[in-house]
N, C-alpha and C. Protein backbone atom coordinates (compact mmCIF):
# COMPACT_ATOMS: atom_id res chain seq x y z
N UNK A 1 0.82 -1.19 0.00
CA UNK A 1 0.00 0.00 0.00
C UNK A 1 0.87 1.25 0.00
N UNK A 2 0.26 2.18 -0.96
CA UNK A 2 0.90 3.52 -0.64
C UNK A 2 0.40 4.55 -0.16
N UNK A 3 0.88 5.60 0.17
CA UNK A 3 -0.07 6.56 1.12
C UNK A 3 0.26 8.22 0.03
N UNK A 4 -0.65 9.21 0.48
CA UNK A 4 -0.28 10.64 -0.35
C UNK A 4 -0.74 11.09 1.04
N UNK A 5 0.00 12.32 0.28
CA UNK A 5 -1.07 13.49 1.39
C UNK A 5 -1.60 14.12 0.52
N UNK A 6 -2.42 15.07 0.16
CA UNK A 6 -2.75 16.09 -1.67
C UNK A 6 -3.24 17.07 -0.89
N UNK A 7 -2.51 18.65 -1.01
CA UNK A 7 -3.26 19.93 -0.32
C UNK A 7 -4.46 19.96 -1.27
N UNK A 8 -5.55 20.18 -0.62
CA UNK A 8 -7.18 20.57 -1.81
C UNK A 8 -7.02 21.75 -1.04
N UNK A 9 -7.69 22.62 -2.20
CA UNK A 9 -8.12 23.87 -2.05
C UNK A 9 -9.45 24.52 -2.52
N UNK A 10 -9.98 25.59 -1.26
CA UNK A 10 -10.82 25.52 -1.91
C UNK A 10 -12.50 25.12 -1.48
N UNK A 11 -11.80 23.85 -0.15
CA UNK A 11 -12.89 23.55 0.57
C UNK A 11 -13.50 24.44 1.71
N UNK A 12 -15.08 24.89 1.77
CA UNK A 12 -15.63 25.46 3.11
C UNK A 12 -16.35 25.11 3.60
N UNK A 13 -16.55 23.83 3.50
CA UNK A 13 -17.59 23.49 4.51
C UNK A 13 -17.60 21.66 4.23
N UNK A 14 -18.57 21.06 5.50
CA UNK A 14 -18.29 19.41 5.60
C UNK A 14 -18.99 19.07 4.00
N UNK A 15 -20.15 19.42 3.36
CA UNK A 15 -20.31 19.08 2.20
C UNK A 15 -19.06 19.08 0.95
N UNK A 16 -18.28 20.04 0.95
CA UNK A 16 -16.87 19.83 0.40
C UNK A 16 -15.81 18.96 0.89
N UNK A 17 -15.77 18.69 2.05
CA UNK A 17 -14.80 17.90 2.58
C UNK A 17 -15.42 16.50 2.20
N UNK A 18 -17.06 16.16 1.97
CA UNK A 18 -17.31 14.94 1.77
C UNK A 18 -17.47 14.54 -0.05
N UNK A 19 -17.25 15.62 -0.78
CA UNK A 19 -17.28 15.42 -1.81
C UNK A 19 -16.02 15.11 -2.39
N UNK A 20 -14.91 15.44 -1.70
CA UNK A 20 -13.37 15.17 -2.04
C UNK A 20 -13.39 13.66 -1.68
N UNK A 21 -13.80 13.31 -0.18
CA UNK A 21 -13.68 12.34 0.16
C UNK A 21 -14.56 10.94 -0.59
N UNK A 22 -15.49 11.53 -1.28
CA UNK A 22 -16.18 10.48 -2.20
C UNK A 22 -15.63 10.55 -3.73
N UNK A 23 -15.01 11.64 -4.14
CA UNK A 23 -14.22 11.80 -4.92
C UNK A 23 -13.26 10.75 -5.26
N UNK A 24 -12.12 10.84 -4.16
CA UNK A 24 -10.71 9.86 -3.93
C UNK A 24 -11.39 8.72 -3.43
N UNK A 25 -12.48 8.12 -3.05
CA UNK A 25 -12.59 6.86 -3.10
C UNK A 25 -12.75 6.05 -3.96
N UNK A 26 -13.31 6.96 -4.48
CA UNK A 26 -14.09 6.28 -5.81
C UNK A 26 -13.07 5.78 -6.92
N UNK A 27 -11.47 6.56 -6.75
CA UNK A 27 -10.85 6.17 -7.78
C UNK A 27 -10.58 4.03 -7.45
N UNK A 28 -10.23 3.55 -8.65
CA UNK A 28 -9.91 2.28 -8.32
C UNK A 28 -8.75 2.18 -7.92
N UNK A 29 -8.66 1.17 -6.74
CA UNK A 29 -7.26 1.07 -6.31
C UNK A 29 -7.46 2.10 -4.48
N UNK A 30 -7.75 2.55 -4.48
CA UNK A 30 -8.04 3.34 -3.28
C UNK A 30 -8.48 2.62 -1.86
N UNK A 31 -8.07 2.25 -1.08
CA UNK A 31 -8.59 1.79 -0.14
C UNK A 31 -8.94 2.48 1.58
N UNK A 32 -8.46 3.98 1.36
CA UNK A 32 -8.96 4.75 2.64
C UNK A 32 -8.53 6.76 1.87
N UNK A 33 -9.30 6.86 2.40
CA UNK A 33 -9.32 8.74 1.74
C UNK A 33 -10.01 9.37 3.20
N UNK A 34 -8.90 10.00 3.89
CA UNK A 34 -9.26 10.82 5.14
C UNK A 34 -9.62 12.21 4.86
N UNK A 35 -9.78 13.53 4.95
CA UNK A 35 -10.10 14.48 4.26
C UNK A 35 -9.95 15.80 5.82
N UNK A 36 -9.49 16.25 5.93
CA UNK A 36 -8.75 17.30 7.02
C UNK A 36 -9.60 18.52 6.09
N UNK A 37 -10.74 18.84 6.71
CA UNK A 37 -11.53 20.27 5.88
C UNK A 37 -10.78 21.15 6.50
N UNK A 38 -10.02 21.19 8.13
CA UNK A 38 -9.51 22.59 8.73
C UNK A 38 -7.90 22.80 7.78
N UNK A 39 -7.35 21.54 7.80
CA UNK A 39 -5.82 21.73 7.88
C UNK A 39 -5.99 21.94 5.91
N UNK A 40 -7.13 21.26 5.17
CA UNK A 40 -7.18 21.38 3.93
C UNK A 40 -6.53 20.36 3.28
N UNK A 41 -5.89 19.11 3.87
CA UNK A 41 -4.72 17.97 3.18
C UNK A 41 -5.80 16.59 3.31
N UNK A 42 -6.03 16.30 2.19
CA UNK A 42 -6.70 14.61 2.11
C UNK A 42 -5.30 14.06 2.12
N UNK A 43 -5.62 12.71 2.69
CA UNK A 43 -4.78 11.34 3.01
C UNK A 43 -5.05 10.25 2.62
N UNK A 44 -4.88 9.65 1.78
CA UNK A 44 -5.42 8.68 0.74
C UNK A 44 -3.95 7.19 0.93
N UNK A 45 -4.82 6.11 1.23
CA UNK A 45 -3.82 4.95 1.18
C UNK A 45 -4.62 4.32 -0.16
N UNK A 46 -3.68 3.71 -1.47
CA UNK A 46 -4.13 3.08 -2.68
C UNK A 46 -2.79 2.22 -2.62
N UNK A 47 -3.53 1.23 -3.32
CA UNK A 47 -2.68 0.23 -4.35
C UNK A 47 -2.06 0.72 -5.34
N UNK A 48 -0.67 0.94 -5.31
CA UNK A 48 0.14 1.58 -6.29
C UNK A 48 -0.22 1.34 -7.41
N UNK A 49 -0.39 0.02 -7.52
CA UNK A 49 -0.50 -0.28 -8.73
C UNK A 49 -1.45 -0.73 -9.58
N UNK A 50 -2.74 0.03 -8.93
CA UNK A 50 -4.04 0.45 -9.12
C UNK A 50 -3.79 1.96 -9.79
N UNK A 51 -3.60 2.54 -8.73
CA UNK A 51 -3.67 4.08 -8.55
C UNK A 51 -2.35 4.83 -8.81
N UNK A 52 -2.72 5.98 -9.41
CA UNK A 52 -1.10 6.75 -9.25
C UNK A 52 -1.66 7.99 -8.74
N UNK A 53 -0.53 8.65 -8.02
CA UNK A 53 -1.03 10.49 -7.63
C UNK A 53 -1.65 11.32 -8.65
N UNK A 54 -1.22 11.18 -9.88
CA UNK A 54 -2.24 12.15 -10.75
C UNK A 54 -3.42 11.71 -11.06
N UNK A 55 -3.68 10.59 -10.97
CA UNK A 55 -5.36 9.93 -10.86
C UNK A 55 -6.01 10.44 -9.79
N UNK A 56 -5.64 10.50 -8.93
CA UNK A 56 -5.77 11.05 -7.21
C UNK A 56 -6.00 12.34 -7.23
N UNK A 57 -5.01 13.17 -7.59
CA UNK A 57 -5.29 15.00 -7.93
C UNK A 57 -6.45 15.26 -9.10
N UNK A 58 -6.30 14.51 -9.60
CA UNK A 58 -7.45 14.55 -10.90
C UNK A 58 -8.71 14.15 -10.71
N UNK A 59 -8.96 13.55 -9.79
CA UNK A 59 -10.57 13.25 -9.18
C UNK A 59 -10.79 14.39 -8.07
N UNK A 60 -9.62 15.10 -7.36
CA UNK A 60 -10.26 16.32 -6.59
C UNK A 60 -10.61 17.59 -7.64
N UNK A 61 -9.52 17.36 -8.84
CA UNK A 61 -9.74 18.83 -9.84
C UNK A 61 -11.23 18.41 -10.41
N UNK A 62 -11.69 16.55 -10.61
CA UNK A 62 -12.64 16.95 -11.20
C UNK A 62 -13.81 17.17 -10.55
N UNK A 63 -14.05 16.79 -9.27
CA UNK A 63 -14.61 17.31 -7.97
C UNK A 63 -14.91 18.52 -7.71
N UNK A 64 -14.20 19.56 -8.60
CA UNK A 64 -14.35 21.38 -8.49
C UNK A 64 -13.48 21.79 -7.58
N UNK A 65 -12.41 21.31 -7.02
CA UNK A 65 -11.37 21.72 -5.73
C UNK A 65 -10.13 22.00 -6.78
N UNK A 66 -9.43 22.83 -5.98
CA UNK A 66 -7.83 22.78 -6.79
C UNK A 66 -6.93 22.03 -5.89
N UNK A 67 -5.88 21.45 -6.59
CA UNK A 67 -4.68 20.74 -6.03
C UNK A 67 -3.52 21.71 -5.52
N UNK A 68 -3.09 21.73 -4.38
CA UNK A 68 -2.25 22.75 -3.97
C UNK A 68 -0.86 22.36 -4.03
């Protein structure tokens, strides 16, 4: 398993923090997506070799958040 951290930006409120977080689950390969709405950093553990980090940043950009 591998782990990220990804700054999102962008989020204000728990409806954003849960849309990131259904976001990064959803990618395949993903098996936990934590989502920090104060500090702004999701934490995502995936199967490398499922998942890569720009699959990961690319489901929060397509989510409407920016990648920091």
């Amino acid at each position: 398993m591998a782990s990220a951290k990804i700054i999102v930006k962008g989020m204000t409120c728990g409806g954003c923090q849960s849309a990131v977080q259904r976001a990064l689950g959803g990618v395949a390969g993903v098996s936990k997506a934590q989502v920090d709405l104060a500090g702004g950093v999701a934490t995502v553990e995936y199967d490398a070799a499922k998942a890569a980090l720009p699959e990961l940043q690319k489901a929060v950009v397509k989510a409407g958040f920016q990648v920091g």
